[in-house]
N, C-alpha and C. Protein backbone atom coordinates (compact mmCIF):
# COMPACT_ATOMS: atom_id res chain seq x y z
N UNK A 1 8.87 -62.27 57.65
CA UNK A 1 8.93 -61.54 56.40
C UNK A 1 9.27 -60.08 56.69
N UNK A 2 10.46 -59.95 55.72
CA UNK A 2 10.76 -58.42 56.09
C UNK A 2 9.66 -57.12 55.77
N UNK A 3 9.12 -56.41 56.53
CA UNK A 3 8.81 -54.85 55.97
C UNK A 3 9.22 -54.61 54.88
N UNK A 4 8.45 -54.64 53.77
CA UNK A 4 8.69 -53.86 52.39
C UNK A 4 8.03 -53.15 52.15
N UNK A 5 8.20 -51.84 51.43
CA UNK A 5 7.41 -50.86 51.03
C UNK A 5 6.59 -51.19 49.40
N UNK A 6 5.74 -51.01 49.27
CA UNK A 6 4.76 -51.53 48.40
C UNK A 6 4.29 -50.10 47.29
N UNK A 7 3.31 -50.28 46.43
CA UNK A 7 3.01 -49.42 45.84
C UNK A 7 3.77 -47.92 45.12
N UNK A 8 3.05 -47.11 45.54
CA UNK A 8 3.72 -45.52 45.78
C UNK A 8 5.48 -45.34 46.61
N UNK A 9 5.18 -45.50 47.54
CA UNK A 9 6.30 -45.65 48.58
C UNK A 9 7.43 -46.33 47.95
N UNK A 10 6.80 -47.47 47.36
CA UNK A 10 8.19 -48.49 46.91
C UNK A 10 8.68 -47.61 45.55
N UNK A 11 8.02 -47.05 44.78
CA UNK A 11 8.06 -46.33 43.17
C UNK A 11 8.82 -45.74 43.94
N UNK A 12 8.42 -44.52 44.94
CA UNK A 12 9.29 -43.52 45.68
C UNK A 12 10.66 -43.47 45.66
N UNK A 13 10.80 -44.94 46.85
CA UNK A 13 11.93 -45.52 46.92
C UNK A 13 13.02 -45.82 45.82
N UNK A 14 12.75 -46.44 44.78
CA UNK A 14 13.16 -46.72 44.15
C UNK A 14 13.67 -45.75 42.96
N UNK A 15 12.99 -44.73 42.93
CA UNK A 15 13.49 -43.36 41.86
C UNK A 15 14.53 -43.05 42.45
N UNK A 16 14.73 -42.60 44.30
CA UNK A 16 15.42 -42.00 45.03
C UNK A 16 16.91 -43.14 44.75
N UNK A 17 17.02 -44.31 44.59
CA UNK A 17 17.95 -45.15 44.56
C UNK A 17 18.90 -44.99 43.11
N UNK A 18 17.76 -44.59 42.10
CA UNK A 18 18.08 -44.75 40.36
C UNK A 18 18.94 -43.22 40.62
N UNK A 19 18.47 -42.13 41.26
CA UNK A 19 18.90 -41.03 41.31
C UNK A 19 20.24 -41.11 41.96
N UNK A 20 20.53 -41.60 43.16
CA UNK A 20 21.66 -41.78 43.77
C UNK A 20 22.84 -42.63 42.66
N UNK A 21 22.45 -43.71 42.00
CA UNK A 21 23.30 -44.13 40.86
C UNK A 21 23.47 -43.81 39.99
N UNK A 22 22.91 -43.07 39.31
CA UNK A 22 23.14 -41.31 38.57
C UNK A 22 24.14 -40.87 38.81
N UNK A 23 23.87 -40.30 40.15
CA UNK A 23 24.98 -39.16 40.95
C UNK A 23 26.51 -39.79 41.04
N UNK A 24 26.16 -40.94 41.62
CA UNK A 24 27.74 -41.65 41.76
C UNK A 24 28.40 -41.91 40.39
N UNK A 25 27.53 -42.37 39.65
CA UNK A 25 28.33 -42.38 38.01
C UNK A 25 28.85 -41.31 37.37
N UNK A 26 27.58 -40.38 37.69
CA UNK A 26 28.23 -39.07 36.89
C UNK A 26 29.84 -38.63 38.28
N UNK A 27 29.40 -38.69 39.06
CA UNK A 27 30.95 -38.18 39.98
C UNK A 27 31.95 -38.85 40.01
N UNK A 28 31.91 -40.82 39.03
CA UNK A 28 32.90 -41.75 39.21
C UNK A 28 33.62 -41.89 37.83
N UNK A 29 32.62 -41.26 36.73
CA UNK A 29 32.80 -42.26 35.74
C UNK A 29 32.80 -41.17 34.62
N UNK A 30 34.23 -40.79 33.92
CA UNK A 30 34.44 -39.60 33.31
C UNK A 30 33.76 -39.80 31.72
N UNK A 31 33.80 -41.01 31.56
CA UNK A 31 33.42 -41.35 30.17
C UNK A 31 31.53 -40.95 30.31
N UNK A 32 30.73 -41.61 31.55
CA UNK A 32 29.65 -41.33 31.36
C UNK A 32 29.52 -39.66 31.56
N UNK A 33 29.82 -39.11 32.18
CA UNK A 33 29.82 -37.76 32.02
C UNK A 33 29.84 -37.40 30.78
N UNK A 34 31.39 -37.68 30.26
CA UNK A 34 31.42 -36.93 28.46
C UNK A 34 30.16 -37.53 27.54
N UNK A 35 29.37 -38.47 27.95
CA UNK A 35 28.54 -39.13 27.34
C UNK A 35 27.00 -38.36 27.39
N UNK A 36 26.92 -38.14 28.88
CA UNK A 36 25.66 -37.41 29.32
C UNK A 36 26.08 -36.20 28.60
N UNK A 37 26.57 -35.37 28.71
CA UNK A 37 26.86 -33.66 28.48
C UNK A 37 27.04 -34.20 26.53
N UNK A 38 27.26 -35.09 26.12
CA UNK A 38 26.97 -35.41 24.26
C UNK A 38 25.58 -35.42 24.40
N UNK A 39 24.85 -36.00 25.22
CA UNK A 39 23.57 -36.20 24.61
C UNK A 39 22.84 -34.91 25.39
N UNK A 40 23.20 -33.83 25.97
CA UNK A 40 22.72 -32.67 26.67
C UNK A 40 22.55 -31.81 24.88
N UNK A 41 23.49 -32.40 24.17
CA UNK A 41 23.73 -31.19 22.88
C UNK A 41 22.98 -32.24 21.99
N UNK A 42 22.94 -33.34 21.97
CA UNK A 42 22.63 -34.33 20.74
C UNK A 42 20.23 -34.62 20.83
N UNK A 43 20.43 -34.22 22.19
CA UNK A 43 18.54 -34.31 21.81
C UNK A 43 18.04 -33.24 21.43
N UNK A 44 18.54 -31.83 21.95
CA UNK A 44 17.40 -31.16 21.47
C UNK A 44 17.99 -31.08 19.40
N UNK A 45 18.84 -31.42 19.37
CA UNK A 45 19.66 -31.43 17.87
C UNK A 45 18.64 -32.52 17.20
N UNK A 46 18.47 -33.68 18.16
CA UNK A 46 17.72 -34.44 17.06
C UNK A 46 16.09 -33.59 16.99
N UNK A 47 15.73 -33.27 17.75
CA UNK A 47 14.64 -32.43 17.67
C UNK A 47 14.37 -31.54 16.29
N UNK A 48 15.44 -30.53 16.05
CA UNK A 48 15.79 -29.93 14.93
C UNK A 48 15.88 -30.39 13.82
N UNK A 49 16.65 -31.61 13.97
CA UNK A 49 16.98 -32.26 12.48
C UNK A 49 16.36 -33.00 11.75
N UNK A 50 15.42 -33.99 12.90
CA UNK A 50 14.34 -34.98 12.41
C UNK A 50 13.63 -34.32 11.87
N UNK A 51 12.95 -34.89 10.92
CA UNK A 51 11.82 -34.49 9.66
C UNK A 51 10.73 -35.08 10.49
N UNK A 52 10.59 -35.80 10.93
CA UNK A 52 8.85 -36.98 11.58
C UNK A 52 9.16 -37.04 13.09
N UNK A 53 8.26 -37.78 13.73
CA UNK A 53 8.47 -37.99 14.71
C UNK A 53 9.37 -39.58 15.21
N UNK A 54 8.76 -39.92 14.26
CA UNK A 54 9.89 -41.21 14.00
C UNK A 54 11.32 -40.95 14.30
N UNK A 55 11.42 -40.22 13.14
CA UNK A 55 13.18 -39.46 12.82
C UNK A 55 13.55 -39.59 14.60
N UNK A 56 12.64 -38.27 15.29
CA UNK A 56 13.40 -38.14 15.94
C UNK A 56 13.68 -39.02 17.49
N UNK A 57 12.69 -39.59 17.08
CA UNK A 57 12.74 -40.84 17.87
C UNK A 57 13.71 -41.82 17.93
N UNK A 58 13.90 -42.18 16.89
CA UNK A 58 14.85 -42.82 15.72
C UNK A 58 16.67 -42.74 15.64
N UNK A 59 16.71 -41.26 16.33
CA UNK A 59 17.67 -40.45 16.67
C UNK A 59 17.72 -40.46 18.66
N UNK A 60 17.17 -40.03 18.92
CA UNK A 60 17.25 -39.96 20.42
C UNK A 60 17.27 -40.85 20.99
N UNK A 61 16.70 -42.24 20.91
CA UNK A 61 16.47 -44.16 21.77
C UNK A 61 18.13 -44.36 21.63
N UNK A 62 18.83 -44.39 20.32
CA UNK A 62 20.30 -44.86 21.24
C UNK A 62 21.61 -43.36 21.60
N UNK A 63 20.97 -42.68 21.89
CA UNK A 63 21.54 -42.07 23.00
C UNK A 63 21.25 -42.29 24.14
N UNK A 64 19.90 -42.88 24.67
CA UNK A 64 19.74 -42.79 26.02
C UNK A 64 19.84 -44.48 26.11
N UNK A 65 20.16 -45.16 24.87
CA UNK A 65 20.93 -46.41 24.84
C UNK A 65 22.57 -46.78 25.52
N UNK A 66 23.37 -45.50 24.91
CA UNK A 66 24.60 -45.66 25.13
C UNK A 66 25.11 -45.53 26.81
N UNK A 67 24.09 -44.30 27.21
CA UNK A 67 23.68 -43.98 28.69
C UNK A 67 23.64 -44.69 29.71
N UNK A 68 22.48 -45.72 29.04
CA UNK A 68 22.26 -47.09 29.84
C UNK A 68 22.92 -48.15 29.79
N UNK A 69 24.07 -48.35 28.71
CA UNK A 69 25.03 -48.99 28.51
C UNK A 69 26.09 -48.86 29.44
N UNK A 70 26.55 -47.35 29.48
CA UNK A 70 27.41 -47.07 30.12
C UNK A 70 27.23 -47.27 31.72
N UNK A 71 26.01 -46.76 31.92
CA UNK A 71 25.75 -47.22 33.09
C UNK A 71 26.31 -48.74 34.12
N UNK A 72 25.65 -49.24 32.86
CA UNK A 72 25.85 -51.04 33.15
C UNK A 72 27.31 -51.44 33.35
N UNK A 73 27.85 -50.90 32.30
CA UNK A 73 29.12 -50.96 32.14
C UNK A 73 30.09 -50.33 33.64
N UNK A 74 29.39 -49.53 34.13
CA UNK A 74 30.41 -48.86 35.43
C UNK A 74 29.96 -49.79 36.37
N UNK A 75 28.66 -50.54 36.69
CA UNK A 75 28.34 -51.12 37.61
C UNK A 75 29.17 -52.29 37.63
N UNK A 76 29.37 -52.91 36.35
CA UNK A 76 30.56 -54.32 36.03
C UNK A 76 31.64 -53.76 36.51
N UNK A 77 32.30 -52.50 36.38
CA UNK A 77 33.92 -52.32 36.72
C UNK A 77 33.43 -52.19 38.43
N UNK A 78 32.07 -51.36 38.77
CA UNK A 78 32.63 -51.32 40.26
C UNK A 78 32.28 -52.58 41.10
N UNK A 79 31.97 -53.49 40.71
CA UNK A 79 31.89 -54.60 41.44
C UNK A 79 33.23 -55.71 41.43
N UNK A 80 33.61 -55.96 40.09
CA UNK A 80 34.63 -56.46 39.87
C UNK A 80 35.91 -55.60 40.60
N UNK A 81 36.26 -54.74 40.65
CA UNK A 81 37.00 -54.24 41.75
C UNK A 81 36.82 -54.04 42.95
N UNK A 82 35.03 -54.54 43.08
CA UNK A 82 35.14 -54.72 44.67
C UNK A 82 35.59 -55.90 45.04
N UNK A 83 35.37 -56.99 44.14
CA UNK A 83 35.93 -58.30 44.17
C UNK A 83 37.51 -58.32 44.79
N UNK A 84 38.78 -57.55 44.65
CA UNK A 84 40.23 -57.61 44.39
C UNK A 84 40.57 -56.49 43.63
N UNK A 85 41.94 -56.52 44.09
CA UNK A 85 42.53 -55.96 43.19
C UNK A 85 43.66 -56.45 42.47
N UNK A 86 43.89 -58.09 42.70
CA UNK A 86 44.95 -58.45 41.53
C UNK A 86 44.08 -59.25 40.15
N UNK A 87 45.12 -59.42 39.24
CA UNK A 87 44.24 -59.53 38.02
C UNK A 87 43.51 -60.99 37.85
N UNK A 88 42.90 -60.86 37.42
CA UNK A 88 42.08 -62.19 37.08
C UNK A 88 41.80 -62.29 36.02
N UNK A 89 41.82 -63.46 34.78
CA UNK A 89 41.57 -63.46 33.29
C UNK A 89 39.87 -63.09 33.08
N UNK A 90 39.38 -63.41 34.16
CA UNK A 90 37.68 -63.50 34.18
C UNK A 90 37.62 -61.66 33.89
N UNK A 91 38.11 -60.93 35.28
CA UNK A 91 37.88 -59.90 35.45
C UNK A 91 38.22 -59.12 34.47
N UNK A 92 39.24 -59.28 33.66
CA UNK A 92 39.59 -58.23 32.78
C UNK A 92 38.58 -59.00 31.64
N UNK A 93 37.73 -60.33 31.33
CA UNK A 93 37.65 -60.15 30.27
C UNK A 93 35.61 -59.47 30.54
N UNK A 94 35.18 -59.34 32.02
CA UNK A 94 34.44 -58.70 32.10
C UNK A 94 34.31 -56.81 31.97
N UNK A 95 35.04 -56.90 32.09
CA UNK A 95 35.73 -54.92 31.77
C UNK A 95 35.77 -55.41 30.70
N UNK A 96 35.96 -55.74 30.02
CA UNK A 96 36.15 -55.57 28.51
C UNK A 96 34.83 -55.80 27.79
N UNK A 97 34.04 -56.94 28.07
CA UNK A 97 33.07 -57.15 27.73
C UNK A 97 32.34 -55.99 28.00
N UNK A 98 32.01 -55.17 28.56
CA UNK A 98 31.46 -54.54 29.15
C UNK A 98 31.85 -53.00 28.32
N UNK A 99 33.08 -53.05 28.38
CA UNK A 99 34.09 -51.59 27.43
C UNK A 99 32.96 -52.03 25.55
N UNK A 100 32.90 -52.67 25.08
CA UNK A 100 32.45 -53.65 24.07
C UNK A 100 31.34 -53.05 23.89
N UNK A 101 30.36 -53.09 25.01
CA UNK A 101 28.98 -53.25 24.95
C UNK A 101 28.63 -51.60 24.87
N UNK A 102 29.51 -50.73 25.15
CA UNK A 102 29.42 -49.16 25.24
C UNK A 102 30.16 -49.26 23.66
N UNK A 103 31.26 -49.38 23.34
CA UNK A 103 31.41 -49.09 22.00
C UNK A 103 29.92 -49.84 20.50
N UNK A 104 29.90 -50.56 20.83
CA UNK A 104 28.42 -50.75 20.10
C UNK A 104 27.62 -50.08 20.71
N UNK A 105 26.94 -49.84 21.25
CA UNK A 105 26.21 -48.52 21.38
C UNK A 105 26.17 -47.61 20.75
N UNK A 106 27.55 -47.43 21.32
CA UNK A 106 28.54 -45.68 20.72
C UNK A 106 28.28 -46.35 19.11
N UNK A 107 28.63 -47.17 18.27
CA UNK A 107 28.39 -47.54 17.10
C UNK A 107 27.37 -47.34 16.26
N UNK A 108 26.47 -47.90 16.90
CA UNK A 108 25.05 -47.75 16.72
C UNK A 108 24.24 -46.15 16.71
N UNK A 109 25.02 -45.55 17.48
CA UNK A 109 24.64 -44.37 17.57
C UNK A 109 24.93 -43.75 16.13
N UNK A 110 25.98 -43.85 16.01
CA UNK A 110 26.95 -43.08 14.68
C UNK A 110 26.01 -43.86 13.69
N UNK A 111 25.63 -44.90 13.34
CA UNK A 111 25.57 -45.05 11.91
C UNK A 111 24.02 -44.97 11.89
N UNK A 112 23.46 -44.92 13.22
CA UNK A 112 21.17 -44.08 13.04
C UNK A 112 21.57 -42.97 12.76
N UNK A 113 22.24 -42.06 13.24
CA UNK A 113 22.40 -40.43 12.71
C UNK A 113 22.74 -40.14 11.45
N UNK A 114 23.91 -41.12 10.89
CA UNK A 114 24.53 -41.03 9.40
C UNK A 114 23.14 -41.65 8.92
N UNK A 115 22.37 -42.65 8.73
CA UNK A 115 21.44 -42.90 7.94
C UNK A 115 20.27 -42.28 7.70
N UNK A 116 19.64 -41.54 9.02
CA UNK A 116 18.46 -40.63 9.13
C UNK A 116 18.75 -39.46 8.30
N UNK A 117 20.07 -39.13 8.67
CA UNK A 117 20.40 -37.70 8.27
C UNK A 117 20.91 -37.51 6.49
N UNK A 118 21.02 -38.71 6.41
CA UNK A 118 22.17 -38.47 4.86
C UNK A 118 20.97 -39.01 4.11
């Protein structure tokens, strides 16, 4: 049985890993960037705008939705291109699926803000 780190150590570990896939996204992936630096202006905004705590709750969960979307979404393109690089019907219809799953998000986002707010 391999040495695994347990408890504390493993939490440790494991922030240090979430942080490193952070870093590479934000340095790979131009869309999550323009995404992060939207929601750099869009939380403390929902802060302001929400009336309850709800509101702004209500407001802020799918931004750090679309985030984690996007995320997911870069991990599908960088694997599938680690796979090859000629086309495959699978592969493009996983990029896409995946392109999909960030525009609902992005969707979702737009129409909690239009409803809280209007």
């Amino acid at each position: 049985m391999k040495n695994e780190r347990t408890g504390l150590g493993r939490i440790i570990n494991a922030f240090g890993f979430s942080m490193k896939g952070l870093k590479f996204c934000y340095q790979s992936e131009i869309a999550f960037r323009q995404e992060l630096w939207l929601s750099i202006v869009l939380i403390p905004l929902a802060f302001f705008l929400g009336d309850s705590s709800v509101d702004k709750v209500l407001l802020i969960a799918p931004i750090f939705l679309v985030l984690i979307i996007e995320v997911l979404n870069s991990s599908i393109e960088s694997v599938v291109d680690r796979i090859g690089d000629g086309y495959h019907v699978l592969s493009g219809a996983a990029k896409d699926m995946g392109s999909a799953a960030v525009w609902l998000s992005l969707t979702l986002l737009v129409i909690s803000w239009l409803i809280i707010l209007i």
